[in-house]
PDB file of N, CA and C in Angstrom:
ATOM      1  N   UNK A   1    -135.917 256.304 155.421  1.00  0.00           N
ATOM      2  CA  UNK A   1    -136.357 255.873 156.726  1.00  0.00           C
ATOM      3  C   UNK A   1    -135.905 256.863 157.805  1.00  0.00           C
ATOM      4  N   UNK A   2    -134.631 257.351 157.441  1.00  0.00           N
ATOM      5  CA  UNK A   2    -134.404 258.614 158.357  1.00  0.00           C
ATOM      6  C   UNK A   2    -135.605 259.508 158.798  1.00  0.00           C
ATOM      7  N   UNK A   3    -135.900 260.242 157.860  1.00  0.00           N
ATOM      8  CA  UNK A   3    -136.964 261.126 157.869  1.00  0.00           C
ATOM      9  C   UNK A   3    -138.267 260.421 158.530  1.00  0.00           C
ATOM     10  N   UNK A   4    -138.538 259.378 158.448  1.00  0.00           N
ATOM     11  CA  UNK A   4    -139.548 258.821 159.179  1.00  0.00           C
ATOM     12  C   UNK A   4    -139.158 258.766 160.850  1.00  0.00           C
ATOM     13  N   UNK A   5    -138.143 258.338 161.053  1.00  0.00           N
ATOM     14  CA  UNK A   5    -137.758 257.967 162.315  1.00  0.00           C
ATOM     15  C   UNK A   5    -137.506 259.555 163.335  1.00  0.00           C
ATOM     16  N   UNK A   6    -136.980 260.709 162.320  1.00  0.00           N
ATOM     17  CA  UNK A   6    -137.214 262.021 162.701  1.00  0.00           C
ATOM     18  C   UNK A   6    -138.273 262.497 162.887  1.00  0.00           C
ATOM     19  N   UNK A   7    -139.375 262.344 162.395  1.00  0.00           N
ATOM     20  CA  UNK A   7    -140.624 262.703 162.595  1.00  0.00           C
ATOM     21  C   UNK A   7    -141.158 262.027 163.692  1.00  0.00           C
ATOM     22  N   UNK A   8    -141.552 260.749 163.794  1.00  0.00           N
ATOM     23  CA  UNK A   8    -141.868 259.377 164.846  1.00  0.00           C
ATOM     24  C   UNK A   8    -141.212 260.126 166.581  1.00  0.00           C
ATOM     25  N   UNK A   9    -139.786 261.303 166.250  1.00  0.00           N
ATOM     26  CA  UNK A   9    -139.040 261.486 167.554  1.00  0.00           C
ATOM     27  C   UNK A   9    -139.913 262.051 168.492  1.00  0.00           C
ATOM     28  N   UNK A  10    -140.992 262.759 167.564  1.00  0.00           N
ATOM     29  CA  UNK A  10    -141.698 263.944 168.468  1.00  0.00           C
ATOM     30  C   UNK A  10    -142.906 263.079 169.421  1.00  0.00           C
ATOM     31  N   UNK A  11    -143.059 261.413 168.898  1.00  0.00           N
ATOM     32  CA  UNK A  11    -143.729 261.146 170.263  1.00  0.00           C
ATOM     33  C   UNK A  11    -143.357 260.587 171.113  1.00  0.00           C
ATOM     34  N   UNK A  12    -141.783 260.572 171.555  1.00  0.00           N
ATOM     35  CA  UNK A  12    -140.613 260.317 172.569  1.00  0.00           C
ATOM     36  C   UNK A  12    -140.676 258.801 172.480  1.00  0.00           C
ATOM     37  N   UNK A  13    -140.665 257.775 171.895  1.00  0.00           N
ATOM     38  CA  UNK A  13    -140.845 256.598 171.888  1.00  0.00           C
ATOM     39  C   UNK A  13    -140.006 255.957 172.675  1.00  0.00           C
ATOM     40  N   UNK A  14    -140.324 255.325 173.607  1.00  0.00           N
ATOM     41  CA  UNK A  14    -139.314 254.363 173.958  1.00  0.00           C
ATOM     42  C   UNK A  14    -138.765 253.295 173.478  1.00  0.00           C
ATOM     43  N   UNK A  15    -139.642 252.822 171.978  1.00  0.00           N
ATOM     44  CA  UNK A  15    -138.952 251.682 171.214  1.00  0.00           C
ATOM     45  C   UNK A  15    -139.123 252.119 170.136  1.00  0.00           C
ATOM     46  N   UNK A  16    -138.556 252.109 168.609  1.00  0.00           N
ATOM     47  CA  UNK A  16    -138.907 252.300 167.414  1.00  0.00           C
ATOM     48  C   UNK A  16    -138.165 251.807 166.641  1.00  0.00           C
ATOM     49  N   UNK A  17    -139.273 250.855 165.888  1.00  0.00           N
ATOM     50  CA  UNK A  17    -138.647 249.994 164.602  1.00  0.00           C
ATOM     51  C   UNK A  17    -138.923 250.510 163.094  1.00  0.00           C
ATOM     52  N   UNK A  18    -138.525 250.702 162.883  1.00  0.00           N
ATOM     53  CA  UNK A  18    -139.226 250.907 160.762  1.00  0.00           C
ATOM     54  C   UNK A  18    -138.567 249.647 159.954  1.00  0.00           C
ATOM     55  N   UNK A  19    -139.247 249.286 159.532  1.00  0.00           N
ATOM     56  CA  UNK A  19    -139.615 248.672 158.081  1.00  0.00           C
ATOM     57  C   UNK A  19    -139.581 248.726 156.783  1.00  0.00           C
ATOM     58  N   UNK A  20    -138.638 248.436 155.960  1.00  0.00           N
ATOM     59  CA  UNK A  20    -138.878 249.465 154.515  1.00  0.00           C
ATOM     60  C   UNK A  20    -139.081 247.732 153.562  1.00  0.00           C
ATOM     61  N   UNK A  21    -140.256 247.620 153.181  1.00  0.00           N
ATOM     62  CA  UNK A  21    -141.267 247.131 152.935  1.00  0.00           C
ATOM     63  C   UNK A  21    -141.117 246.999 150.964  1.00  0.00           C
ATOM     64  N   UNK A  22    -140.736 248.037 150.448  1.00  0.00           N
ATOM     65  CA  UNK A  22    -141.276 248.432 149.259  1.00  0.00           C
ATOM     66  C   UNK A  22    -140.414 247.676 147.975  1.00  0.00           C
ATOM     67  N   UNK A  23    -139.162 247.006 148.462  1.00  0.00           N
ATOM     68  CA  UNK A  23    -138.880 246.230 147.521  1.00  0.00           C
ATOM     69  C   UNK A  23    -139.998 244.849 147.444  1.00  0.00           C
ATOM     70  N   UNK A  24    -141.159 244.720 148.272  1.00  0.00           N
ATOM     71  CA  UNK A  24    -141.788 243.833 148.180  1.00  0.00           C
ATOM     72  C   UNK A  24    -142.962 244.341 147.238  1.00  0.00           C
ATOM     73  N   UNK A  25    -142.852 245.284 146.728  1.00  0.00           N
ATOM     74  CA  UNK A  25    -144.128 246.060 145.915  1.00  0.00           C
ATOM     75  C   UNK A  25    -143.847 246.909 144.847  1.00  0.00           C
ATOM     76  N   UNK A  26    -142.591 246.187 144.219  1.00  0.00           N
ATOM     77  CA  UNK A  26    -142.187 246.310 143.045  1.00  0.00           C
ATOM     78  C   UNK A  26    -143.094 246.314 141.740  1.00  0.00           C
ATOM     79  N   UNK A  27    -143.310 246.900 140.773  1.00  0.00           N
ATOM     80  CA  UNK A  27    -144.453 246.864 139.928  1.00  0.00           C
ATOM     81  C   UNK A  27    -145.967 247.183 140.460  1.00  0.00           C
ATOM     82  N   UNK A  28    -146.104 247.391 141.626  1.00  0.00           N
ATOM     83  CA  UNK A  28    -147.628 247.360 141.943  1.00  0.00           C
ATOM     84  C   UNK A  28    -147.602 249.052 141.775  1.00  0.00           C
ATOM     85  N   UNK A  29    -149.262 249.214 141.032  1.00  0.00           N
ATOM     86  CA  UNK A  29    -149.625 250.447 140.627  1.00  0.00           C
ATOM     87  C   UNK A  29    -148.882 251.715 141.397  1.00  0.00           C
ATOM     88  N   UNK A  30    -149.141 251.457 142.681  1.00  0.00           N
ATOM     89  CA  UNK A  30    -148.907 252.563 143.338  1.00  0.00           C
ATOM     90  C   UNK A  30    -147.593 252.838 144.215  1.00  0.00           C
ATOM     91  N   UNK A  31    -146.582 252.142 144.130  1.00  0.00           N
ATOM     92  CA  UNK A  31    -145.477 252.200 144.577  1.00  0.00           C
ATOM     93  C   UNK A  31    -144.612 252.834 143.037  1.00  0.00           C
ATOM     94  N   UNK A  32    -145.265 253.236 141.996  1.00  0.00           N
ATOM     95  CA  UNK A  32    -144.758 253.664 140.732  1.00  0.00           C
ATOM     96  C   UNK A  32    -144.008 255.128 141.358  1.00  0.00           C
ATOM     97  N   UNK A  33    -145.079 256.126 142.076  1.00  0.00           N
ATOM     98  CA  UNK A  33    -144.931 257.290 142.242  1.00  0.00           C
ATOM     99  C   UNK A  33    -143.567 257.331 143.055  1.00  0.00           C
ATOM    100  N   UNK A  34    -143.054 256.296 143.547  1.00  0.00           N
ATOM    101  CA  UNK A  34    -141.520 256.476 144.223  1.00  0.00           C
ATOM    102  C   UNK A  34    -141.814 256.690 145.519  1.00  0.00           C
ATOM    103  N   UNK A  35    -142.762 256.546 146.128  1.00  0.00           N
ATOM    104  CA  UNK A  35    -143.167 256.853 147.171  1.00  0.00           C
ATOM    105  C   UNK A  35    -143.203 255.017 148.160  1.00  0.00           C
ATOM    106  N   UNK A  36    -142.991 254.786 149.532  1.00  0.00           N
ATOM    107  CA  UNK A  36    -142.541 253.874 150.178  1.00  0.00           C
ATOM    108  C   UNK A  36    -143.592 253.015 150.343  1.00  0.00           C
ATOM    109  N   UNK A  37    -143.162 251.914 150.742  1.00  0.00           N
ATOM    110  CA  UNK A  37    -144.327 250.987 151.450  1.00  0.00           C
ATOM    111  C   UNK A  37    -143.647 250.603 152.960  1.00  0.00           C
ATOM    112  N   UNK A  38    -144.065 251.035 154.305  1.00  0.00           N
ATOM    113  CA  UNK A  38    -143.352 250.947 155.199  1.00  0.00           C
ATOM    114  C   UNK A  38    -144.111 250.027 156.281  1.00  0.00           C
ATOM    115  N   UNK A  39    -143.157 249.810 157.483  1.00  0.00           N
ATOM    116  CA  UNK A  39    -144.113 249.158 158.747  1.00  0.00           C
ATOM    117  C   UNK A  39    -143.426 249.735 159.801  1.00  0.00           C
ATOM    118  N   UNK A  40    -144.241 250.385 160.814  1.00  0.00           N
ATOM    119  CA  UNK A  40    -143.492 250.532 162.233  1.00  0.00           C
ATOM    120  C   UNK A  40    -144.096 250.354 163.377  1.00  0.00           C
ATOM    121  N   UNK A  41    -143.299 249.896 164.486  1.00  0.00           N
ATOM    122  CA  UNK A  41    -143.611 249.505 165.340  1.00  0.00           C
ATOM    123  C   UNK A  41    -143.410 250.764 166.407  1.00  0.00           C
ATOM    124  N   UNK A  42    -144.314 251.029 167.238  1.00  0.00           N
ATOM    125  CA  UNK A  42    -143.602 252.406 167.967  1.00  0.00           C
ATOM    126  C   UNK A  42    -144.545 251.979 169.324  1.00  0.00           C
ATOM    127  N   UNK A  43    -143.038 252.501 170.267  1.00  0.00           N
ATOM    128  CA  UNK A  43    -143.967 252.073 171.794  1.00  0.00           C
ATOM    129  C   UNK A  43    -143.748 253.259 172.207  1.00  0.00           C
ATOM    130  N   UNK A  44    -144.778 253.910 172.723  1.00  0.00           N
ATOM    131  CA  UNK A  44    -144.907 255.434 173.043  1.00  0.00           C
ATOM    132  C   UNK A  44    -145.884 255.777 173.887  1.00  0.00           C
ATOM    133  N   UNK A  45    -145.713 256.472 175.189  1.00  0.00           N
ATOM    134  CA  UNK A  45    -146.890 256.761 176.638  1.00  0.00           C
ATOM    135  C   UNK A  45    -148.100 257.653 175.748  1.00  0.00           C
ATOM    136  N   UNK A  46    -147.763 258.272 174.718  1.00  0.00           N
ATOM    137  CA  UNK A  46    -148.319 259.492 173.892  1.00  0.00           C
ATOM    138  C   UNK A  46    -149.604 258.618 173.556  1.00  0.00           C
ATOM    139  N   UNK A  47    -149.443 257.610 173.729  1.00  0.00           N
ATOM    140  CA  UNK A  47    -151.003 256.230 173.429  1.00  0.00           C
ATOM    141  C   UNK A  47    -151.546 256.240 173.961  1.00  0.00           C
ATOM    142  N   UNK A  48    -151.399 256.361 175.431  1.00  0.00           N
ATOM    143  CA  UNK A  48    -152.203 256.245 176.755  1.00  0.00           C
ATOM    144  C   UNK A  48    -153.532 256.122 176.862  1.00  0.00           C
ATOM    145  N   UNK A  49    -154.192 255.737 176.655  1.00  0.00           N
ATOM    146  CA  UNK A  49    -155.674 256.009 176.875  1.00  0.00           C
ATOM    147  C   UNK A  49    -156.463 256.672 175.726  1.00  0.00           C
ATOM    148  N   UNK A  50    -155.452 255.902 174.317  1.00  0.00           N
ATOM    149  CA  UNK A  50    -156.286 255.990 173.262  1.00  0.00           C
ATOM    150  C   UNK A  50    -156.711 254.553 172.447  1.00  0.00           C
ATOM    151  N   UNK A  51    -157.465 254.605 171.639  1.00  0.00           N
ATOM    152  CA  UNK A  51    -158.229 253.529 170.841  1.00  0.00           C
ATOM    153  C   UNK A  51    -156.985 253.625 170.104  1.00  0.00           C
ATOM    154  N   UNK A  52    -157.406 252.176 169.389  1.00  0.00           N
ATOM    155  CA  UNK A  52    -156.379 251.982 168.234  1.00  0.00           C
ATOM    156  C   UNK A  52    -156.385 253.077 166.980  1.00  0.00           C
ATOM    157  N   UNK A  53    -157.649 253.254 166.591  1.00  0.00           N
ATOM    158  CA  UNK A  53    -157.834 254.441 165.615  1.00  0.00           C
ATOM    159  C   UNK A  53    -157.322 255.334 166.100  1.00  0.00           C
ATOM    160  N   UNK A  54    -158.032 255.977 167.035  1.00  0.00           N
ATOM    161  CA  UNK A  54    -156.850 257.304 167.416  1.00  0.00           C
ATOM    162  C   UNK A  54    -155.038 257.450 167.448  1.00  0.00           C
ATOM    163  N   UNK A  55    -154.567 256.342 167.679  1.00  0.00           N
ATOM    164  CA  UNK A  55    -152.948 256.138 167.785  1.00  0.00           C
ATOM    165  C   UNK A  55    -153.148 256.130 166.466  1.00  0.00           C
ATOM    166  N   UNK A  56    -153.772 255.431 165.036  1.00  0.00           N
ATOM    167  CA  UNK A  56    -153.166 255.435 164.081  1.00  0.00           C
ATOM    168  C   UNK A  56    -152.898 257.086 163.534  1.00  0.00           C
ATOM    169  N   UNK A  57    -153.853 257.431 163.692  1.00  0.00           N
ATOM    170  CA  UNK A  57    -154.144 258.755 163.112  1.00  0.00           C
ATOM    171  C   UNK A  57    -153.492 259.747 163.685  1.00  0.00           C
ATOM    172  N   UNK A  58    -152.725 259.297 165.230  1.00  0.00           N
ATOM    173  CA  UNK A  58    -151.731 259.774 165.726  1.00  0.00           C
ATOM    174  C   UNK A  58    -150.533 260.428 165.237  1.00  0.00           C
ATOM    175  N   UNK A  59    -150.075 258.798 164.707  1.00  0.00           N
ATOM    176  CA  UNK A  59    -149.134 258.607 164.134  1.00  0.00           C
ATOM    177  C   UNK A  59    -148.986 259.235 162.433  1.00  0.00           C
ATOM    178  N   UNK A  60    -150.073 258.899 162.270  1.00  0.00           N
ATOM    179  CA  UNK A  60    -150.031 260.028 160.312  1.00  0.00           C
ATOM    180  C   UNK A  60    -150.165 261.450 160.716  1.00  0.00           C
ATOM    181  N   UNK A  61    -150.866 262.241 162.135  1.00  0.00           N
ATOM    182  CA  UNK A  61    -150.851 263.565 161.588  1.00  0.00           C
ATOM    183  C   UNK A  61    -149.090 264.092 162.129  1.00  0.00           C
ATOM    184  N   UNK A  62    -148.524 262.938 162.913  1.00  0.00           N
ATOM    185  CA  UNK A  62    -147.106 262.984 163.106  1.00  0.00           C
ATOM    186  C   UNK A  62    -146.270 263.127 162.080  1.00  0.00           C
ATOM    187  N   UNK A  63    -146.475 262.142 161.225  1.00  0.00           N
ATOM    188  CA  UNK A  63    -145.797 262.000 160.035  1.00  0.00           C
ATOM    189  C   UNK A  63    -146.062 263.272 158.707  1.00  0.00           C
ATOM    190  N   UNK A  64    -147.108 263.721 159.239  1.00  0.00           N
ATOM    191  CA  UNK A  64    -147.206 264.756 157.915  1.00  0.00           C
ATOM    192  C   UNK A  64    -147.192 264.761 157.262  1.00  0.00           C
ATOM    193  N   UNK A  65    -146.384 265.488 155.967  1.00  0.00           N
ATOM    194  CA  UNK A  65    -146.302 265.721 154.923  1.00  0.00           C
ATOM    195  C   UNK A  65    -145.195 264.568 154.232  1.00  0.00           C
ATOM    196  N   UNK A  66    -144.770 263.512 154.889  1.00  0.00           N
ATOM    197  CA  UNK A  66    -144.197 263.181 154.303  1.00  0.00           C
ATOM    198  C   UNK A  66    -145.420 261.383 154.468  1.00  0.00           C
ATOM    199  N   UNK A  67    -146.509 261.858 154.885  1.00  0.00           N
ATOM    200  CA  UNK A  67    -147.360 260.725 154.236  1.00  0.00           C
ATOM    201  C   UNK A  67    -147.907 260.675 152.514  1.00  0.00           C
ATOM    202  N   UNK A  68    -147.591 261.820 152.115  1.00  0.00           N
ATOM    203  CA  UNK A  68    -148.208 262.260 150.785  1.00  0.00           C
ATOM    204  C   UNK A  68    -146.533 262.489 150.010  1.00  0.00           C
ATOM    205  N   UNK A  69    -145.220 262.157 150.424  1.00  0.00           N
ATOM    206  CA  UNK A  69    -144.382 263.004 149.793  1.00  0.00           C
ATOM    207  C   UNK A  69    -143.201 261.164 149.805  1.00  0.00           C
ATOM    208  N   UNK A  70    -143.163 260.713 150.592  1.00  0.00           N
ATOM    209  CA  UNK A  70    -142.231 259.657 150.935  1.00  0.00           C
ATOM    210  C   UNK A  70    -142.986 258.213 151.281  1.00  0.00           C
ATOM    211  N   UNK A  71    -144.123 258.016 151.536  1.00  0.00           N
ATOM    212  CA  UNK A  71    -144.826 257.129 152.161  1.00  0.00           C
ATOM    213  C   UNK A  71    -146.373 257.123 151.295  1.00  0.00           C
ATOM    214  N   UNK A  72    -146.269 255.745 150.480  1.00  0.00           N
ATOM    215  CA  UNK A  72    -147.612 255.101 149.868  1.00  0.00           C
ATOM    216  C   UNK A  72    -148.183 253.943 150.595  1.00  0.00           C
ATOM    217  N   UNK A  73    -147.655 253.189 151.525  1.00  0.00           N
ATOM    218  CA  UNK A  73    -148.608 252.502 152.199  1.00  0.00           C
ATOM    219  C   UNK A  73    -148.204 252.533 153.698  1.00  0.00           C
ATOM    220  N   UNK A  74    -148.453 252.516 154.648  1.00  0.00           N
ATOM    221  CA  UNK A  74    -147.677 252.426 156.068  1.00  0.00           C
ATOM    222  C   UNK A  74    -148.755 251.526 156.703  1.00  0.00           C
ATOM    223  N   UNK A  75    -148.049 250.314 157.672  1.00  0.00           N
ATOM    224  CA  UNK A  75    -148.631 248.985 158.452  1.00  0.00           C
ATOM    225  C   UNK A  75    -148.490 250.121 159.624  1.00  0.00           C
ATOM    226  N   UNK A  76    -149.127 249.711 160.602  1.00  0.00           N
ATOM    227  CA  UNK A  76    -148.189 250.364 162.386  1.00  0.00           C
ATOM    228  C   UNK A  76    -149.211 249.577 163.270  1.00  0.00           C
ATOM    229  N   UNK A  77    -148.291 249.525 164.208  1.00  0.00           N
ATOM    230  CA  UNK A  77    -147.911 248.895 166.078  1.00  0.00           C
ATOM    231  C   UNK A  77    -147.638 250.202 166.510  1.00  0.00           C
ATOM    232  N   UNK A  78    -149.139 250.543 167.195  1.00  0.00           N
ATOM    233  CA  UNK A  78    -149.051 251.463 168.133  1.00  0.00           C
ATOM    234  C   UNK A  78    -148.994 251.050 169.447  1.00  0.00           C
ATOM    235  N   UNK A  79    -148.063 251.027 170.242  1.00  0.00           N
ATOM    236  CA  UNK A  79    -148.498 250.461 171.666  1.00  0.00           C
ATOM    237  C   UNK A  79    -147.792 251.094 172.680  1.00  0.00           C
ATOM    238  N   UNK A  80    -148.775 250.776 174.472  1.00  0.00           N
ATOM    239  CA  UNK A  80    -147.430 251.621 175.483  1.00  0.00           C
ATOM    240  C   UNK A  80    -146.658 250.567 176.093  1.00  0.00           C
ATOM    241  N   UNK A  81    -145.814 250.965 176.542  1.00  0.00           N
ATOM    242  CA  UNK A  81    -144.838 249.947 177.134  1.00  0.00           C
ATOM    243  C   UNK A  81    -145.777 249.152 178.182  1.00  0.00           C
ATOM    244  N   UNK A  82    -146.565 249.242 178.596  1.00  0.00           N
ATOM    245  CA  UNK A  82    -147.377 248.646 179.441  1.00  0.00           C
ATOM    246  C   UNK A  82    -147.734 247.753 178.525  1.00  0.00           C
ATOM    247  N   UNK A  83    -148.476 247.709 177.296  1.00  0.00           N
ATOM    248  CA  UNK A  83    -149.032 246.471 176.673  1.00  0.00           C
ATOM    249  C   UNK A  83    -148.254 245.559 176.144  1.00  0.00           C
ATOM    250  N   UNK A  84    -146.929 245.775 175.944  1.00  0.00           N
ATOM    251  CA  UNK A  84    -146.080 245.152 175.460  1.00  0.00           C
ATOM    252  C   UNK A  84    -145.104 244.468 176.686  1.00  0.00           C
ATOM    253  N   UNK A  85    -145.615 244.398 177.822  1.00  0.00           N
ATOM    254  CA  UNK A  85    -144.765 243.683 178.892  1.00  0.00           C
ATOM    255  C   UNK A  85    -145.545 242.440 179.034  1.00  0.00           C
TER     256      UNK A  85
END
């Protein structure tokens, strides 16, 4: 989760939660590869005046290489502090 939360830094969040999910997906096909099942919540201005699709996709080309290396399923709460007041 470190490494997630290091990556997540670069869109200055003002709130950030992670989730580590994957003892709930024990035996399922694809949590075999050792790779995570995660959830995060991230409140970040870097949203501003985007669609929900766009923040997601935000957030994975953020995450990088460690969507293919550390991370098999990821939930996310993209939001700005404005929507969350």
């Amino acid at each position: 989760m470190q490494r997630i939360e290091q990556a997540l830094a670069a869109l200055r969040p003002q709130h950030l939660e992670i989730r580590d999910d994957s003892h709930r997906h024990r035996g399922h096909a694809g949590a075999q590869d050792g790779r995570g099942h995660f959830a995060v919540h991230v409140v970040s201005e870097a949203f501003r005046g985007l669609p929900p699709l766009a923040r997601h996709r935000l957030v994975y080309t953020t995450l990088g290489e460690l969507m293919t290396t550390d991370i098999h399923a990821l939930q996310i709460s993209a939001k700005t502090q404005e929507e969350i007041q």
